[in-house]
PDB file of N, CA and C in Angstrom:
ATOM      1  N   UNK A   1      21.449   5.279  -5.086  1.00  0.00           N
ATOM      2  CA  UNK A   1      20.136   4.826  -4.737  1.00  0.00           C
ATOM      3  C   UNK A   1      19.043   5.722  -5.311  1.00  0.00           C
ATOM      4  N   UNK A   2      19.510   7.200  -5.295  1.00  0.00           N
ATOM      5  CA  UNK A   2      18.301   8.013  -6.035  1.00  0.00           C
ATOM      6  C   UNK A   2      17.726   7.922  -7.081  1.00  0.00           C
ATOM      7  N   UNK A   3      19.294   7.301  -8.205  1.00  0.00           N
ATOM      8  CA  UNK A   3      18.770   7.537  -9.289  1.00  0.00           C
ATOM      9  C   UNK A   3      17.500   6.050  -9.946  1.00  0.00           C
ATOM     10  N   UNK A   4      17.368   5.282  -9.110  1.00  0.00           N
ATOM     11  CA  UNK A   4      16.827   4.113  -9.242  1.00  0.00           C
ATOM     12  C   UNK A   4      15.409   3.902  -8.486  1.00  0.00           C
ATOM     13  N   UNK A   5      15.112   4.879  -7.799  1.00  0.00           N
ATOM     14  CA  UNK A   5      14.239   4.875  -6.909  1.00  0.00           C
ATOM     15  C   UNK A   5      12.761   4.628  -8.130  1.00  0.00           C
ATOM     16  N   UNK A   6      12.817   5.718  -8.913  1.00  0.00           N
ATOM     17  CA  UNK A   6      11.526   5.638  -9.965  1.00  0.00           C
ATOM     18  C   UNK A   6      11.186   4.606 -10.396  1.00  0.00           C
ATOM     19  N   UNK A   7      12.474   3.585 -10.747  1.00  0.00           N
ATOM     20  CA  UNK A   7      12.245   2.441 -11.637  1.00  0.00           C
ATOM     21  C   UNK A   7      11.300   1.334 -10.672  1.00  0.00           C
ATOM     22  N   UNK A   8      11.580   1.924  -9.522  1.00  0.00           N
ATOM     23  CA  UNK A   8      11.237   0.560  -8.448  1.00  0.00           C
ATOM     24  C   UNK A   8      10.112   0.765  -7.704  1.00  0.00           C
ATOM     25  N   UNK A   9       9.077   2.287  -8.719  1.00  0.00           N
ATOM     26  CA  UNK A   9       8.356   2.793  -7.824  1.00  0.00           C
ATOM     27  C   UNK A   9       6.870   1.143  -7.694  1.00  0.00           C
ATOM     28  N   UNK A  10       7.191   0.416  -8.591  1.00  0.00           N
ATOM     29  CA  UNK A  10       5.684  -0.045  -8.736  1.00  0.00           C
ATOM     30  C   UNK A  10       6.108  -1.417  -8.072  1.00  0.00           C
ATOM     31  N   UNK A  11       7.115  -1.603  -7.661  1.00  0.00           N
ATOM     32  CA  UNK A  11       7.735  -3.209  -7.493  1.00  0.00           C
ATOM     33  C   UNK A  11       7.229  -3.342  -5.839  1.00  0.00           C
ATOM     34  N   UNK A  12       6.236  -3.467  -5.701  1.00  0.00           N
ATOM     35  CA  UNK A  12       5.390  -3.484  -4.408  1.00  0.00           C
ATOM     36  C   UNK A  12       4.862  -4.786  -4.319  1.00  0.00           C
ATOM     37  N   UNK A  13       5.448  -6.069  -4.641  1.00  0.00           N
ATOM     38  CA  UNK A  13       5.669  -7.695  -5.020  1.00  0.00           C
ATOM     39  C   UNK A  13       6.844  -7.970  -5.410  1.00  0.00           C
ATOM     40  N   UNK A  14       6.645  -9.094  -4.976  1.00  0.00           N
ATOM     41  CA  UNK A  14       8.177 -10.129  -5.279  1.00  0.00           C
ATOM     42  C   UNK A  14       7.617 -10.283  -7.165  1.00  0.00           C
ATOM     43  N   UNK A  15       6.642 -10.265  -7.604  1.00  0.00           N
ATOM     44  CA  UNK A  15       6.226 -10.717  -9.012  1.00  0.00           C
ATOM     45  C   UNK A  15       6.429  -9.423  -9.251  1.00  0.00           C
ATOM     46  N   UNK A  16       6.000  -7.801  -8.917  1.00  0.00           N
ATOM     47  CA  UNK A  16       6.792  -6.749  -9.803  1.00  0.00           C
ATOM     48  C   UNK A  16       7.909  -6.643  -9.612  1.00  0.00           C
ATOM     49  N   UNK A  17       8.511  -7.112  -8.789  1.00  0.00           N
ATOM     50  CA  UNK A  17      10.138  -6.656  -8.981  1.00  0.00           C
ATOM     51  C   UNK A  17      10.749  -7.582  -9.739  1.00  0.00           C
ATOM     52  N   UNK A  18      10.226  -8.789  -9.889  1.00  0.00           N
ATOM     53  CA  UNK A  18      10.967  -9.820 -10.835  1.00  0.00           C
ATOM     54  C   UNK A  18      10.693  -9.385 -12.450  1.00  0.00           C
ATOM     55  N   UNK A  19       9.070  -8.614 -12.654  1.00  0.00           N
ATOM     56  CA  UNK A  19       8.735  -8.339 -14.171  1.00  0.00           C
ATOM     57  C   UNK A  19       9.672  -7.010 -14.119  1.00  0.00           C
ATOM     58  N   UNK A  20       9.945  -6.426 -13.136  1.00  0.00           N
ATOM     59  CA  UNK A  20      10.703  -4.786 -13.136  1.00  0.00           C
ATOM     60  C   UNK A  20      12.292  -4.956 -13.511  1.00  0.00           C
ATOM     61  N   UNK A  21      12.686  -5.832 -13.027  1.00  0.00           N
ATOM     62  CA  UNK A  21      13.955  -6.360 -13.285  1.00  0.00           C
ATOM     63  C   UNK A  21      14.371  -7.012 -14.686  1.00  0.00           C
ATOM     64  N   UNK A  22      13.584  -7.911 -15.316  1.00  0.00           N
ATOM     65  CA  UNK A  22      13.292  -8.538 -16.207  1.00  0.00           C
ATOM     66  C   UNK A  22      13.494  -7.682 -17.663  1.00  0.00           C
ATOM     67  N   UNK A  23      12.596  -6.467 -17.616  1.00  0.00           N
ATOM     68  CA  UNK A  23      12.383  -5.395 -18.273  1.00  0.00           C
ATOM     69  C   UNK A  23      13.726  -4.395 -18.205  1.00  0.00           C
ATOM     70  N   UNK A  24      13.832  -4.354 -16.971  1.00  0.00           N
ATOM     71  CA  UNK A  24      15.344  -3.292 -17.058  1.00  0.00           C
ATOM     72  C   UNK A  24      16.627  -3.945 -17.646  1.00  0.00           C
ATOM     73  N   UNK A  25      16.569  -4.756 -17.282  1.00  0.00           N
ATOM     74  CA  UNK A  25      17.643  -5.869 -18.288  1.00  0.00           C
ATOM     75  C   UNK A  25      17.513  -6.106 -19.603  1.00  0.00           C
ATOM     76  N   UNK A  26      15.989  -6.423 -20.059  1.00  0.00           N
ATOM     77  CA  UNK A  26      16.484  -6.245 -21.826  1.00  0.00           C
ATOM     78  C   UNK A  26      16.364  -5.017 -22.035  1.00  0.00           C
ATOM     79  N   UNK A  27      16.370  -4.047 -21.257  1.00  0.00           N
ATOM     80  CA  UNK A  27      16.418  -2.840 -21.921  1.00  0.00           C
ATOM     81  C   UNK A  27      17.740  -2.208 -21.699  1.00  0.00           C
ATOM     82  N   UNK A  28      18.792  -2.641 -20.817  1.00  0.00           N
ATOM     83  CA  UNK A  28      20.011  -2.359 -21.002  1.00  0.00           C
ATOM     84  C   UNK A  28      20.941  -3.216 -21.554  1.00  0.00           C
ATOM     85  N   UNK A  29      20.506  -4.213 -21.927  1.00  0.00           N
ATOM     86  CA  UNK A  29      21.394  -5.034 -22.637  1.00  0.00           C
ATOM     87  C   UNK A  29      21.104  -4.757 -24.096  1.00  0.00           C
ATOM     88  N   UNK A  30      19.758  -4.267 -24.589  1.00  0.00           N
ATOM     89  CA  UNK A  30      19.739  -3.847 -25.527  1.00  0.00           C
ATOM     90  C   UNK A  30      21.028  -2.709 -26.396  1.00  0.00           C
ATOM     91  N   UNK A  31      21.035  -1.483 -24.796  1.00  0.00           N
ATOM     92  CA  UNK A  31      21.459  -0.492 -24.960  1.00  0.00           C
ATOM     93  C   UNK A  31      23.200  -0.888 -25.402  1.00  0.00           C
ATOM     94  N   UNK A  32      23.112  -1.883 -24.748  1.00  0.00           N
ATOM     95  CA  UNK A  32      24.645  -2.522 -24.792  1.00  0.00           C
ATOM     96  C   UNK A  32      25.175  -2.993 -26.288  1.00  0.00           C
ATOM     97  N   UNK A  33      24.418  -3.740 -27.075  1.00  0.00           N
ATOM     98  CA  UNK A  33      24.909  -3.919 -28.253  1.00  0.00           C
ATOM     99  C   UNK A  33      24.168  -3.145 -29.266  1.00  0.00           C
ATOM    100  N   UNK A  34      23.970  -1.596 -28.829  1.00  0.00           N
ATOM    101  CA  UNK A  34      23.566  -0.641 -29.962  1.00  0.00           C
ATOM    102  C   UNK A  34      22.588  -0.591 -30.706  1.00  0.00           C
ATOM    103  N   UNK A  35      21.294  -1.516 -29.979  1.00  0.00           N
ATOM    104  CA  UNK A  35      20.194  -1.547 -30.952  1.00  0.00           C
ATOM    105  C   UNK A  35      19.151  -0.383 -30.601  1.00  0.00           C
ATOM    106  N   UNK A  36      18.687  -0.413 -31.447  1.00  0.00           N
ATOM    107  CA  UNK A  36      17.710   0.460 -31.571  1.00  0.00           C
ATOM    108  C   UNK A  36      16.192   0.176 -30.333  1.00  0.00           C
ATOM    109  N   UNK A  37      15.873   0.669 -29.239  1.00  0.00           N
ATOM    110  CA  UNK A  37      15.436  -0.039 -28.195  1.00  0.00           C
ATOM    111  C   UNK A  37      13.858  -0.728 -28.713  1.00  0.00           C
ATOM    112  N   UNK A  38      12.786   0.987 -29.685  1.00  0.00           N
ATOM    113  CA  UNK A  38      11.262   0.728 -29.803  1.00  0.00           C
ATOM    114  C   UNK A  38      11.616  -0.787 -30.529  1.00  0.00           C
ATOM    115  N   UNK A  39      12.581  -0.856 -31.653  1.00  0.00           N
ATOM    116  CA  UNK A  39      12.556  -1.937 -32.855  1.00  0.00           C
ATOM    117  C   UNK A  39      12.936  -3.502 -32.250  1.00  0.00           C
ATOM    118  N   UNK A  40      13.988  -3.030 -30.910  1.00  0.00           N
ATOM    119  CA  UNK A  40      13.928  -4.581 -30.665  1.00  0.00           C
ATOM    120  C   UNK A  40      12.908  -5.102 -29.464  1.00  0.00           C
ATOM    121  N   UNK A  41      12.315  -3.963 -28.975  1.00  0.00           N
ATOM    122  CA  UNK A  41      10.939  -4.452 -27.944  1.00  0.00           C
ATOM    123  C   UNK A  41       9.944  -4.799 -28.729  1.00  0.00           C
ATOM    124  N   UNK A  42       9.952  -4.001 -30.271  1.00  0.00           N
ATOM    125  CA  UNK A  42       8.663  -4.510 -31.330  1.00  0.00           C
ATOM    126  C   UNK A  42       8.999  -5.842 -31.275  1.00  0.00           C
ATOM    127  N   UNK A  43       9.853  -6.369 -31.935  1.00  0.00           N
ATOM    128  CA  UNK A  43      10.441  -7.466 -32.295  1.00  0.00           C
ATOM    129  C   UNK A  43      10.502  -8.951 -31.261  1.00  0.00           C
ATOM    130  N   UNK A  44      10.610  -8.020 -30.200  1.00  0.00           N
ATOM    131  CA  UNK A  44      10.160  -9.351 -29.075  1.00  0.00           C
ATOM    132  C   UNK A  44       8.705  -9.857 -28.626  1.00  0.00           C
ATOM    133  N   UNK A  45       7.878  -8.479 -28.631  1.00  0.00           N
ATOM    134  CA  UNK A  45       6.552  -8.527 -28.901  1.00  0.00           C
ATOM    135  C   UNK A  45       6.161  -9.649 -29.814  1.00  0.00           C
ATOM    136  N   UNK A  46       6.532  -9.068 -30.921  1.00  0.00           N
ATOM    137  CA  UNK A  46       5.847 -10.222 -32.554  1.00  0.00           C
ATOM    138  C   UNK A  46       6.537 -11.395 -31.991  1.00  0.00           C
ATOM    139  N   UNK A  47       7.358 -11.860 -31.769  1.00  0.00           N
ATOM    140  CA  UNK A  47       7.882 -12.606 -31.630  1.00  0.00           C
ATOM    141  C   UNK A  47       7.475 -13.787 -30.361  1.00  0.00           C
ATOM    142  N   UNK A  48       6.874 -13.083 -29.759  1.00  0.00           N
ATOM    143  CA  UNK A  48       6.398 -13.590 -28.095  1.00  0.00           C
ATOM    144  C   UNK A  48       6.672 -14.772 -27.646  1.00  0.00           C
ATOM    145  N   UNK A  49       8.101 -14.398 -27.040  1.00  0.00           N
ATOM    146  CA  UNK A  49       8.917 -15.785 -26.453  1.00  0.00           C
ATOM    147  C   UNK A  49       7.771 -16.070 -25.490  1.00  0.00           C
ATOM    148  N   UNK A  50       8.350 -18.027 -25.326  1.00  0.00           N
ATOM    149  CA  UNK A  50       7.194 -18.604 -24.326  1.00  0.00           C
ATOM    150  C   UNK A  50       8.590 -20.088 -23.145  1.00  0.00           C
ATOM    151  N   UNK A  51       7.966 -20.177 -22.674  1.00  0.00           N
ATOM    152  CA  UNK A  51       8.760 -21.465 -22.123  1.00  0.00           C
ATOM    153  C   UNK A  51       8.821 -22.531 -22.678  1.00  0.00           C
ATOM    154  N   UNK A  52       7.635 -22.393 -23.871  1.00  0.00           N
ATOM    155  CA  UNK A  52       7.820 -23.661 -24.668  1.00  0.00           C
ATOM    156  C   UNK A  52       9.114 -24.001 -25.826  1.00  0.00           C
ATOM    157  N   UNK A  53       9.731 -22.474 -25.983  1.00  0.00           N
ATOM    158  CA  UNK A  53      10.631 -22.358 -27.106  1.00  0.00           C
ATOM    159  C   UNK A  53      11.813 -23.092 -26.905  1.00  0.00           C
ATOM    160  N   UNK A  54      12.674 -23.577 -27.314  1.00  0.00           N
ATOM    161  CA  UNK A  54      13.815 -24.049 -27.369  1.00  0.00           C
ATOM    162  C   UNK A  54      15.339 -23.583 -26.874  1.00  0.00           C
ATOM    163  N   UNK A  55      16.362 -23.675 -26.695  1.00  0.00           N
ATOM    164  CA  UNK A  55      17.065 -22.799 -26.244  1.00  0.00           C
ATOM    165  C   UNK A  55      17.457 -22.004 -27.806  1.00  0.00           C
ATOM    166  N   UNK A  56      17.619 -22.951 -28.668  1.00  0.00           N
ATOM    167  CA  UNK A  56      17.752 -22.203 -30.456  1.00  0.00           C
ATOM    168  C   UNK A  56      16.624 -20.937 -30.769  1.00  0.00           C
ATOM    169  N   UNK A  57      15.790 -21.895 -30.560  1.00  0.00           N
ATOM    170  CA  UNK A  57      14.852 -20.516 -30.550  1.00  0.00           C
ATOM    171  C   UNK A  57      14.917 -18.912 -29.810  1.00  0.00           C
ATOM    172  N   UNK A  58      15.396 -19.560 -28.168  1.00  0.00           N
ATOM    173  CA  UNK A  58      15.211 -18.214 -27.700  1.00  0.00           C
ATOM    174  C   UNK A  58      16.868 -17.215 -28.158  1.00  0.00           C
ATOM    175  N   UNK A  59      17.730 -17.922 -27.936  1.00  0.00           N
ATOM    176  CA  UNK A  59      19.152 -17.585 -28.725  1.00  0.00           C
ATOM    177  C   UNK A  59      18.873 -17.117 -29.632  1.00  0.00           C
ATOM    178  N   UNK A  60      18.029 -16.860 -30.886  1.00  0.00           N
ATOM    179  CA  UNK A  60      17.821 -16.365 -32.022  1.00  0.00           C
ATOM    180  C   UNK A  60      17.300 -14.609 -31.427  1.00  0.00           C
ATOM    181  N   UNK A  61      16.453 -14.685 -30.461  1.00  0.00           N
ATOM    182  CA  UNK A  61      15.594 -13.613 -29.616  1.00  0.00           C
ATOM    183  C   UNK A  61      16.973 -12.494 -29.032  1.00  0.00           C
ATOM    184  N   UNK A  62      18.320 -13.080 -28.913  1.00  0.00           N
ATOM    185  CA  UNK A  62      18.392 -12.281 -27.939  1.00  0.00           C
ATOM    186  C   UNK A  62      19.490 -11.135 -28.226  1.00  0.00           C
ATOM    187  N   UNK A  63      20.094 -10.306 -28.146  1.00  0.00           N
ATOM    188  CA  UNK A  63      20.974  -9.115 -28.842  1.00  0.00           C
ATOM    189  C   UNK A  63      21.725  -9.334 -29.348  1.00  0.00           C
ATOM    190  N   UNK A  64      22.513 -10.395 -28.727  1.00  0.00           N
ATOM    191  CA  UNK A  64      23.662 -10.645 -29.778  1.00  0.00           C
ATOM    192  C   UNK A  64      23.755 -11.622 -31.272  1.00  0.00           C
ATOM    193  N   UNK A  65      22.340 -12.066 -30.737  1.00  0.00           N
ATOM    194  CA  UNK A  65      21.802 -12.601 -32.398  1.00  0.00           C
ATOM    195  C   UNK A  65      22.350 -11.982 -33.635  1.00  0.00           C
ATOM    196  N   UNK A  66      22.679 -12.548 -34.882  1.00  0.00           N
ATOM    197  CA  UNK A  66      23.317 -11.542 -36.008  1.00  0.00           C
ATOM    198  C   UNK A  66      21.372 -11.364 -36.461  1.00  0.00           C
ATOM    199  N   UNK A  67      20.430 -12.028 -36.477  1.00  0.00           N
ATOM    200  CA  UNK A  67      19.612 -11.531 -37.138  1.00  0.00           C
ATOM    201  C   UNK A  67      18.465 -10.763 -36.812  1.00  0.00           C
ATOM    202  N   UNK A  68      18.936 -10.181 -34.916  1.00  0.00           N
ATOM    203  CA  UNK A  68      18.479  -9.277 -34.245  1.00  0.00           C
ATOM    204  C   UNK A  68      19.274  -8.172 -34.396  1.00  0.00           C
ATOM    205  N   UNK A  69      20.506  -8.014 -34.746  1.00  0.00           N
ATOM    206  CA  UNK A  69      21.432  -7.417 -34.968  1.00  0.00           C
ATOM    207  C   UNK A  69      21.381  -6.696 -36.259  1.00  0.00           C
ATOM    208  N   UNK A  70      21.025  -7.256 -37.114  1.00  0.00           N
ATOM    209  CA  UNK A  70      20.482  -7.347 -39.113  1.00  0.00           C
ATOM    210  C   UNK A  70      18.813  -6.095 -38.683  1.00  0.00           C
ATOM    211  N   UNK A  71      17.894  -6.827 -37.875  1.00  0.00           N
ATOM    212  CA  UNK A  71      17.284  -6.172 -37.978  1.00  0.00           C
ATOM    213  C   UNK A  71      16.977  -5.108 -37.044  1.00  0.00           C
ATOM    214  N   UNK A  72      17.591  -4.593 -35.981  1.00  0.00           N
ATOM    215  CA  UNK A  72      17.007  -3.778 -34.761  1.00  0.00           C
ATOM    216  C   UNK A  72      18.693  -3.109 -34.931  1.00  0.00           C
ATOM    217  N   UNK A  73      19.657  -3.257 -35.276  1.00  0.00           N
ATOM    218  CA  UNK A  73      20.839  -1.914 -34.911  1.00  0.00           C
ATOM    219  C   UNK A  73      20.653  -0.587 -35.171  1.00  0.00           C
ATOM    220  N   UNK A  74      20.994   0.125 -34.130  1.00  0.00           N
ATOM    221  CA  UNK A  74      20.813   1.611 -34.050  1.00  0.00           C
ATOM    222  C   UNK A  74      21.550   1.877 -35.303  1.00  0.00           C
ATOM    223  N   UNK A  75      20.465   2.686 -35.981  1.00  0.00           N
ATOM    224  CA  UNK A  75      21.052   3.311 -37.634  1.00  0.00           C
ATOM    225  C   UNK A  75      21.937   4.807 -37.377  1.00  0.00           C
ATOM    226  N   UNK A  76      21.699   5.263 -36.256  1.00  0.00           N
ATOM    227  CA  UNK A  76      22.478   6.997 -35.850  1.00  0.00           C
ATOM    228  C   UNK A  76      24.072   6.798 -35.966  1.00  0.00           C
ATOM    229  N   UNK A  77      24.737   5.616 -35.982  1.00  0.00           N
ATOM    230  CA  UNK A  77      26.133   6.130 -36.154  1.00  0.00           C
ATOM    231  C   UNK A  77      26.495   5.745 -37.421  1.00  0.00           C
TER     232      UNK A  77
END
């Protein structure tokens, strides 16, 4: 419980804990298929998924994409 306490300091709403959650998830799923984290948060940025997108579309967005993969993999190993 300690080590999680920080993450949850601002989730003082049902709407921050859903954007707090939201965020901690692509940021460990990122971590999960080895990408590089600033390059694939840039990348979602430019990219700025919407509800209007498609499921193709957002599937293209998401880590295990080969051409999120092509462009955001951690270069250190």
């Amino acid at each position: 419980m300690t080590v999680g306490r920080r993450n949850w300091l601002f989730s003082d709403t049902p709407d921050g804990a859903t954007a707090n959650a939201l965020y901690l998830t692509i940021v460990e799923m990122a971590k999960a298929y080895n990408l590089n984290l600033y390059e694939y948060l840039k990348f979602l940025l430019e990219s700025r998924p919407s509800k209007e997108m498609t499921d193709a579309q957002l599937a293209n967005l998401a880590p295990w994409s080969e051409t999120v993969q092509a462009l955001c993999k951690n270069k250190t190993e």
